[in-house]
C-alpha atoms as a PDB file:
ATOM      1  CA  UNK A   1     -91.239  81.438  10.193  1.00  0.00           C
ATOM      2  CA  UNK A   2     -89.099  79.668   7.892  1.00  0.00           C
ATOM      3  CA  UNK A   3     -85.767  79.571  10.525  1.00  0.00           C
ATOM      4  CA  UNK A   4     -88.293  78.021  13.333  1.00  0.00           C
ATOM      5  CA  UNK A   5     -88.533  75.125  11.040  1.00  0.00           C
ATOM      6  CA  UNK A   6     -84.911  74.758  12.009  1.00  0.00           C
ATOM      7  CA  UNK A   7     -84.150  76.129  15.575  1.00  0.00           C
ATOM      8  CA  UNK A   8     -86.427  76.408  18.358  1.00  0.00           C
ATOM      9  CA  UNK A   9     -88.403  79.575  18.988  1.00  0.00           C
ATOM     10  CA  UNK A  10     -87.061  82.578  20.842  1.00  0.00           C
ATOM     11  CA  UNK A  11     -88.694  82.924  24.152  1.00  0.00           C
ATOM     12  CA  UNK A  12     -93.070  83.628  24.078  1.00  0.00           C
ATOM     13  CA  UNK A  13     -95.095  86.087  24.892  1.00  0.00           C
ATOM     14  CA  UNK A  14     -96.730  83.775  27.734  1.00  0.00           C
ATOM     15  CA  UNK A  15     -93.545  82.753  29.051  1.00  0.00           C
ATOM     16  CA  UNK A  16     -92.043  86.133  29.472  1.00  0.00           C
ATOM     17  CA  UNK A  17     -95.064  87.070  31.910  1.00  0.00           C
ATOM     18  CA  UNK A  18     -95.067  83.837  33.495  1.00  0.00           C
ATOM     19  CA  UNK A  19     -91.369  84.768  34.783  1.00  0.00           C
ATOM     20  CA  UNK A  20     -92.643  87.281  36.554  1.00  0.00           C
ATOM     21  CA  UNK A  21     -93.762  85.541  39.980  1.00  0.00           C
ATOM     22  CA  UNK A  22     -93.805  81.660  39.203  1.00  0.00           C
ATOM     23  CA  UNK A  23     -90.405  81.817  37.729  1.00  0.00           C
ATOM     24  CA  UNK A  24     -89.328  80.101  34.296  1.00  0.00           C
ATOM     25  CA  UNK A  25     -88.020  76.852  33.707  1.00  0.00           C
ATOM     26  CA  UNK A  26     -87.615  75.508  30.243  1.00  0.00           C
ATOM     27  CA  UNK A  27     -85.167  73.418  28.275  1.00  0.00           C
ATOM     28  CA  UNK A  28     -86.153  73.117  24.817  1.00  0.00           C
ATOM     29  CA  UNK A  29     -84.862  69.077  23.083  1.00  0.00           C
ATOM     30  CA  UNK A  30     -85.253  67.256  20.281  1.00  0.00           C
ATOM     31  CA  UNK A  31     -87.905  64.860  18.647  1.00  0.00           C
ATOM     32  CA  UNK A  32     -85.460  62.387  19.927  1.00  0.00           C
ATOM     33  CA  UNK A  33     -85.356  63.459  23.376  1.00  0.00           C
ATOM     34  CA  UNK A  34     -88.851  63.437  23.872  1.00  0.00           C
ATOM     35  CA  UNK A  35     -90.442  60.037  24.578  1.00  0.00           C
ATOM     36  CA  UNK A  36     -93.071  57.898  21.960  1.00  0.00           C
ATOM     37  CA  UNK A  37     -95.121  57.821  25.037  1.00  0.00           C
ATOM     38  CA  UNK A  38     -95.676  62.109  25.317  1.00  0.00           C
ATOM     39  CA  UNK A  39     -96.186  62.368  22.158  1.00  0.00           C
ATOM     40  CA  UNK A  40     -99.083  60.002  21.970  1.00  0.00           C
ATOM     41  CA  UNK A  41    -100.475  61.172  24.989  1.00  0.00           C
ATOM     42  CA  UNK A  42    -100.719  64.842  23.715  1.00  0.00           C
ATOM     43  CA  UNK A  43    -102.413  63.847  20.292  1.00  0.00           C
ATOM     44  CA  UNK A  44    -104.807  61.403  22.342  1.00  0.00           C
ATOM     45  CA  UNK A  45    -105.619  64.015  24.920  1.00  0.00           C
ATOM     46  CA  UNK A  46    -105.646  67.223  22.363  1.00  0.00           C
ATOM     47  CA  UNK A  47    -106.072  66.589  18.601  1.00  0.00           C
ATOM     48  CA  UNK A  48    -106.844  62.697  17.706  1.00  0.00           C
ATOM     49  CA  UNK A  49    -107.376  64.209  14.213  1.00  0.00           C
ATOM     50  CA  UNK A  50    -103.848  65.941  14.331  1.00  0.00           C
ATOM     51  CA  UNK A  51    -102.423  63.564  10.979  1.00  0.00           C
ATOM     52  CA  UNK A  52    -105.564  64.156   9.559  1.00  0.00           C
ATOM     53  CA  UNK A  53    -106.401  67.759   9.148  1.00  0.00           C
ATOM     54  CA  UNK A  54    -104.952  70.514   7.683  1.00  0.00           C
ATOM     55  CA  UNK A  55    -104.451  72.669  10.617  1.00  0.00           C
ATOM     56  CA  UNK A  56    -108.433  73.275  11.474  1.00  0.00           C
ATOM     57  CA  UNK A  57    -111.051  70.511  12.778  1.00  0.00           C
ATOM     58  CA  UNK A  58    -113.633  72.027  11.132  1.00  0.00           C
ATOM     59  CA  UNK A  59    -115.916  69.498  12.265  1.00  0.00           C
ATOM     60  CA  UNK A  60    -115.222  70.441  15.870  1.00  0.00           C
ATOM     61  CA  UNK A  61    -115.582  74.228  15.164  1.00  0.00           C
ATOM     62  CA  UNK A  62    -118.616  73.478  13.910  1.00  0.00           C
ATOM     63  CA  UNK A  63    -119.587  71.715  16.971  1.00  0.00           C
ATOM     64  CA  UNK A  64    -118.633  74.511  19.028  1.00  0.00           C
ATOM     65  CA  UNK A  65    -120.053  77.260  17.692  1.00  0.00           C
ATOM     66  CA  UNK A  66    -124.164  75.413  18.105  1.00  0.00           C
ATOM     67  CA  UNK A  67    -125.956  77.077  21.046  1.00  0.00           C
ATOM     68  CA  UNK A  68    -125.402  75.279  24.353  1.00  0.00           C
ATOM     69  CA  UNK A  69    -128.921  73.869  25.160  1.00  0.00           C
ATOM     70  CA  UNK A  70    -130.600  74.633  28.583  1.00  0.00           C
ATOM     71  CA  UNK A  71    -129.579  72.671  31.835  1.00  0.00           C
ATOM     72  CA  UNK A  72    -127.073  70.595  29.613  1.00  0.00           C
ATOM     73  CA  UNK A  73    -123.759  71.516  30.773  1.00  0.00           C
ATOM     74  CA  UNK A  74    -120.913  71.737  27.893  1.00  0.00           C
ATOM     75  CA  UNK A  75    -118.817  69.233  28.119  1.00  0.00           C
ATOM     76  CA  UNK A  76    -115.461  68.720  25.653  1.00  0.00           C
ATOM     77  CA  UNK A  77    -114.755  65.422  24.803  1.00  0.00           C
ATOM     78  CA  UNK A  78    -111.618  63.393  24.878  1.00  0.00           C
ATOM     79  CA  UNK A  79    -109.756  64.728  21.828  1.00  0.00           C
ATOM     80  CA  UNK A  80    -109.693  67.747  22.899  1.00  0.00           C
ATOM     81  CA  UNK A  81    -112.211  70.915  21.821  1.00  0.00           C
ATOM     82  CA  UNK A  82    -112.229  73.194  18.624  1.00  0.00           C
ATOM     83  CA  UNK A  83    -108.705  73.990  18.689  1.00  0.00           C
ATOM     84  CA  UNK A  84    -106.476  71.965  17.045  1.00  0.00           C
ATOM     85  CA  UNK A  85    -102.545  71.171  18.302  1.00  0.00           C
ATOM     86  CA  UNK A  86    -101.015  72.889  15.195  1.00  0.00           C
ATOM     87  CA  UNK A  87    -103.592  76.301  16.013  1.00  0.00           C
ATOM     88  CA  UNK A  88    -102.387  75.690  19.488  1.00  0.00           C
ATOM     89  CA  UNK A  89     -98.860  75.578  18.775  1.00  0.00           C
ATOM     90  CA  UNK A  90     -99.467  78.890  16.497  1.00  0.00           C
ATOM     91  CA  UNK A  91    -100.799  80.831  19.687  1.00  0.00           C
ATOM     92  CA  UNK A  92     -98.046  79.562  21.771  1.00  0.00           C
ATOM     93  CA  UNK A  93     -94.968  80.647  19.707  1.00  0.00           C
ATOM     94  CA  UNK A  94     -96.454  83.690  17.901  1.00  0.00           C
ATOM     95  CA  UNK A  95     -99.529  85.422  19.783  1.00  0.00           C
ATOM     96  CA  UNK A  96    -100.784  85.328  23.399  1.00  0.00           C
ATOM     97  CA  UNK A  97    -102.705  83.380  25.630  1.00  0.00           C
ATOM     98  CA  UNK A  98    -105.248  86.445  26.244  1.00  0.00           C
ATOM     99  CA  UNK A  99    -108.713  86.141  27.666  1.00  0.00           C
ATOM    100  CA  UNK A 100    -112.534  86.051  26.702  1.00  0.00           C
ATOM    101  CA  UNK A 101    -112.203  89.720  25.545  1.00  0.00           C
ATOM    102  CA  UNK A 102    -109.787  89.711  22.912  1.00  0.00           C
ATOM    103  CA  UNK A 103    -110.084  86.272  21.485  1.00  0.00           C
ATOM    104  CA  UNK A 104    -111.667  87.192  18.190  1.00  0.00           C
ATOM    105  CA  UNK A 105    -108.863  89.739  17.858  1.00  0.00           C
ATOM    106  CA  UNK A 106    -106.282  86.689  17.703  1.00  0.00           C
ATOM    107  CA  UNK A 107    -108.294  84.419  15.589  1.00  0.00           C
ATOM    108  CA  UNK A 108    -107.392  86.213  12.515  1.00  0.00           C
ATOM    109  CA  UNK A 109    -103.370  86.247  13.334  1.00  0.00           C
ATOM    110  CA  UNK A 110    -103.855  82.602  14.372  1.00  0.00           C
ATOM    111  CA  UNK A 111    -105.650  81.294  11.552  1.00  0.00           C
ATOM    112  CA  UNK A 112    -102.927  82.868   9.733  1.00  0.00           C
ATOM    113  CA  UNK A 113    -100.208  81.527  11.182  1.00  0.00           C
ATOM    114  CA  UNK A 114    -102.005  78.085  11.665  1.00  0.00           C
ATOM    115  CA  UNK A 115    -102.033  77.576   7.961  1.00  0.00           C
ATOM    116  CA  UNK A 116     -98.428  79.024   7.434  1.00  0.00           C
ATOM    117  CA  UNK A 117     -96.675  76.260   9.570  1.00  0.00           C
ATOM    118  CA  UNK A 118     -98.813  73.761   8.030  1.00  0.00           C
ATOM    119  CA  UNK A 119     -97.192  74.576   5.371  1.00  0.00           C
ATOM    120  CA  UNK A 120     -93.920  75.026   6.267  1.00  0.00           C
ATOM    121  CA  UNK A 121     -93.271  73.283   9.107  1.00  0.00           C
ATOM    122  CA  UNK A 122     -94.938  69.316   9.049  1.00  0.00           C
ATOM    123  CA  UNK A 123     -96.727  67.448  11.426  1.00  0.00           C
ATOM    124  CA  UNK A 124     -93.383  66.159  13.093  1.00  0.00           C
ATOM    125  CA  UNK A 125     -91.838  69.927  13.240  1.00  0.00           C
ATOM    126  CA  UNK A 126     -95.559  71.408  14.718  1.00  0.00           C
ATOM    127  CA  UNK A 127     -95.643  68.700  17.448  1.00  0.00           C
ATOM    128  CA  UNK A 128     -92.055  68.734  18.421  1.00  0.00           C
ATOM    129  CA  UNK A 129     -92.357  72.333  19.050  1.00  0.00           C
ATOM    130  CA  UNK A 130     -95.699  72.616  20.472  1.00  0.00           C
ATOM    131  CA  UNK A 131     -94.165  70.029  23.379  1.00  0.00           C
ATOM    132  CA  UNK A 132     -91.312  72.112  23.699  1.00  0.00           C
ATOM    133  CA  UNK A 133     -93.325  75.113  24.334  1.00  0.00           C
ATOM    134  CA  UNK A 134     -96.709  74.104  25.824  1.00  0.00           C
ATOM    135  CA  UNK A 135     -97.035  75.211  29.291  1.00  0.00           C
ATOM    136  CA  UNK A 136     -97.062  72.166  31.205  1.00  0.00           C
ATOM    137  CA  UNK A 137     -96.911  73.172  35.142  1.00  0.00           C
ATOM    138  CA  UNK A 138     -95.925  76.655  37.559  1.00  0.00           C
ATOM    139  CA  UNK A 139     -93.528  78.118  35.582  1.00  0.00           C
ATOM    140  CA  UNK A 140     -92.670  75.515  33.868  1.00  0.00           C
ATOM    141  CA  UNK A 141     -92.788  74.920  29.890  1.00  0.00           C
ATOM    142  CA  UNK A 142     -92.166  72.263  27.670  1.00  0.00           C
ATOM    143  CA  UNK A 143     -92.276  68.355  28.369  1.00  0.00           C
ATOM    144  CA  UNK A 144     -88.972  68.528  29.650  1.00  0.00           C
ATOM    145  CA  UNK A 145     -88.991  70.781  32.254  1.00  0.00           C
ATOM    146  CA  UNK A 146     -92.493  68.977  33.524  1.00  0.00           C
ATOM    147  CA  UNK A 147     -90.663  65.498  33.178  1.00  0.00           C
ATOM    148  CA  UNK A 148     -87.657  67.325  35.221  1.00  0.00           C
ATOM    149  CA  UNK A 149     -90.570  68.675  37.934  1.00  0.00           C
ATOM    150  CA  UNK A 150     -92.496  66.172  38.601  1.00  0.00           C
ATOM    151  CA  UNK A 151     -90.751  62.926  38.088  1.00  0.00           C
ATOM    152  CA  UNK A 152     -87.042  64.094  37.770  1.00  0.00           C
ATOM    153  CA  UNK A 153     -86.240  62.276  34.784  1.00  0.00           C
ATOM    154  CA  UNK A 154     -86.285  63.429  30.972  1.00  0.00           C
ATOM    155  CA  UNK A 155     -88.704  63.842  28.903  1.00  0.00           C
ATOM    156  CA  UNK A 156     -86.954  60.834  26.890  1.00  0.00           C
ATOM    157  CA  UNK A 157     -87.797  58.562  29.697  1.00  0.00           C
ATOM    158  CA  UNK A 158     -91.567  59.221  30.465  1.00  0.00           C
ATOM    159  CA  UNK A 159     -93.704  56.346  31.152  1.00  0.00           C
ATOM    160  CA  UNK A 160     -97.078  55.894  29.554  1.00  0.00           C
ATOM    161  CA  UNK A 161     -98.966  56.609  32.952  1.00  0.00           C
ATOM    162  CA  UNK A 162     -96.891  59.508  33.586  1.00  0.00           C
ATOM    163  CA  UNK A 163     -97.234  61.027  29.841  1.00  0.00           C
ATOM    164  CA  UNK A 164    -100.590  60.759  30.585  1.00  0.00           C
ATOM    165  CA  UNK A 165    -100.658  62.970  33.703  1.00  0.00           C
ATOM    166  CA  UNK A 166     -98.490  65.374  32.192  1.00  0.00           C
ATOM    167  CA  UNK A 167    -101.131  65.887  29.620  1.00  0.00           C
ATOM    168  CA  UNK A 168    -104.022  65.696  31.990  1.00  0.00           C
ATOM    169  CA  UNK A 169    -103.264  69.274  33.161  1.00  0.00           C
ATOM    170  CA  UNK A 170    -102.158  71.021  30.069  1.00  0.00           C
ATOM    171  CA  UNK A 171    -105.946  72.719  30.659  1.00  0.00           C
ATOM    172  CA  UNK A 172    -104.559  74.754  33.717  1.00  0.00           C
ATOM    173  CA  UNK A 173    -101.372  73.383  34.363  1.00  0.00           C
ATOM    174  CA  UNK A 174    -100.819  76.099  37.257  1.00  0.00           C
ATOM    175  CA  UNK A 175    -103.254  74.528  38.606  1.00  0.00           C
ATOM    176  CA  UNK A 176    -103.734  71.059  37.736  1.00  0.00           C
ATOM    177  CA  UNK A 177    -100.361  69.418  38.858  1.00  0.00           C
ATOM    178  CA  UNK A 178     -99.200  65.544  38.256  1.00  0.00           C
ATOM    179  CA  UNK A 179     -97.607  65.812  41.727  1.00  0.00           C
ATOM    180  CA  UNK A 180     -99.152  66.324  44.266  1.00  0.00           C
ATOM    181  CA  UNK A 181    -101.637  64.975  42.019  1.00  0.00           C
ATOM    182  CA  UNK A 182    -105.363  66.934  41.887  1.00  0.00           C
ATOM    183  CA  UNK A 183    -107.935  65.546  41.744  1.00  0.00           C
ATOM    184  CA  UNK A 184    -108.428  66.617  38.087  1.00  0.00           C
ATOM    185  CA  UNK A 185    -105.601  64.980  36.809  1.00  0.00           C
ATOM    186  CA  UNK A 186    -106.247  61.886  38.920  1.00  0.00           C
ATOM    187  CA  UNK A 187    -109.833  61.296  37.259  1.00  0.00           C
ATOM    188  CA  UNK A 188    -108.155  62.487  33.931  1.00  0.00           C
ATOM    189  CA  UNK A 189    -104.948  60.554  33.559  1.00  0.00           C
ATOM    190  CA  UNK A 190    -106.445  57.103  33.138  1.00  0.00           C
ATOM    191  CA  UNK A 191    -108.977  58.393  30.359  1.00  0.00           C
ATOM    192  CA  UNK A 192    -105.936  59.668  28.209  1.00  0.00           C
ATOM    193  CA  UNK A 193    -104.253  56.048  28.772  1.00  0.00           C
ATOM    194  CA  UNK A 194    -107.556  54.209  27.426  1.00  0.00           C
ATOM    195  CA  UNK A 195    -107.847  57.063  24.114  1.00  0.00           C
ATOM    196  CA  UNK A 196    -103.725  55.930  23.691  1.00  0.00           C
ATOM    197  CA  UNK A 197    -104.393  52.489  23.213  1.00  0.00           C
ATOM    198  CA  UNK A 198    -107.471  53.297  21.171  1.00  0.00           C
ATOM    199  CA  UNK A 199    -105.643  55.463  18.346  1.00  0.00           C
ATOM    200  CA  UNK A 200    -102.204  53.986  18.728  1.00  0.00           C
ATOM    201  CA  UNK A 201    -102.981  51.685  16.101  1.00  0.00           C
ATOM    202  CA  UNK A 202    -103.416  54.310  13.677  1.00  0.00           C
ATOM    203  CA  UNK A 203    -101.625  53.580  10.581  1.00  0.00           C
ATOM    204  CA  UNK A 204    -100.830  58.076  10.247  1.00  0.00           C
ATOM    205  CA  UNK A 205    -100.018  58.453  14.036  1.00  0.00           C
ATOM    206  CA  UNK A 206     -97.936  55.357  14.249  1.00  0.00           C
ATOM    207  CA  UNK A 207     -95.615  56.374  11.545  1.00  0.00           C
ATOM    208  CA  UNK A 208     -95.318  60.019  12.320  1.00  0.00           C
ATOM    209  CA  UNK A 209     -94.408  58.708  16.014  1.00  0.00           C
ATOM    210  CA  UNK A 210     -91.708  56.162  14.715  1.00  0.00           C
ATOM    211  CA  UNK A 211     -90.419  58.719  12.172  1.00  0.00           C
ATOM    212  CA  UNK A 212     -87.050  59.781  12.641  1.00  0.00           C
END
């Protein structure tokens, strides 16, 4: 735990299966590398309360757990759901992605580890490695591999628009790809560029962005 605050995490659980079949292309880099733009886009699109909370959105989880009424369907709003970037990253690096079945088997190792890298890690260290390991396309991981994919550039260089469609498909990013675009990302996309502008001004998520 402590040498991951340092060095990027050995390969994960989820990306040694994915090798098998859609291949594996990764190439972890550095808060540097990665651009203002992708950074904003992810807390926009997945945790708007990420330099606020202490690992949990326990107003979300409380959210989540109310019972669904009748002919409403569910529907998670911009900001993402119940699970927070840092409980995110915790899954990625040190559990699986799993299924339905065994979920409440990895909420006690992930709660676990949530809090730990709270505590050890930082808001900057969690989000630079959460980008670096976040599926973000087939076989692909990380924001650099995705910037390499789709757009052929690096993740340093990432417009705002295509941050945002990056991010659009980090839901089912087998699935939901930038380019050819689906139609997910394409009603998606523009959303996450109107909650950017929205929280950019953020006194907590401006200066953890500009921090060096």
């Amino acid at each position: 735990m402590l040498i991951t605050k340092f060095i990027e995490p050995p390969i994960t659980i989820t990306q040694i299966t994915n090798a098998f079949g859609l291949g594996l292309k990764r190439d972890y880099v550095g808060w540097d590398e990665m651009s203002y733009n992708i950074k904003l886009a992810a807390i926009a699109s997945e945790d708007q309360t990420f330099t606020d909370h202490s690992g949990f959105d326990w107003d979300a989880i409380e959210k989540s757990l109310r019972p669904k009424k009748k002919n409403k369907k569910s529907r998670i709003p911009i900001g993402g759901g119940a699970s927070t970037i840092t409980q995110q990253t915790a899954k990625n690096v040190f559990l699986w992605q799993g299924g339905s079945y065994d979920k409440y088997i990895r909420k006690i190792p992930e709660f676990y580890f949530t809090f730990l890298i709270e505590w050890v890690w930082g808001k900057k260290r969690i989000l630079e490695v959460y980008l670096n390991v976040i599926e973000t396309g087939p076989g692909c991981f990380g924001v650099e591999a995705a910037a390499q994919h789709y757009f052929h550039k690096s993740a340093k260089n990432l417009t705002r628009a295509e941050a945002a469609m990056i991010v659009a498909g980090f839901p089912n990013p087998k699935k939901f790809t930038a380019v050819p675009m689906t139609r997910r990302v394409s009603w998606r996309y523009p959303q996450i560029l109107r909650e950017m502008n929205n929280i950019e001004p953020d006194e907590d998520i401006h200066a953890l962005l500009k921090s060096k």
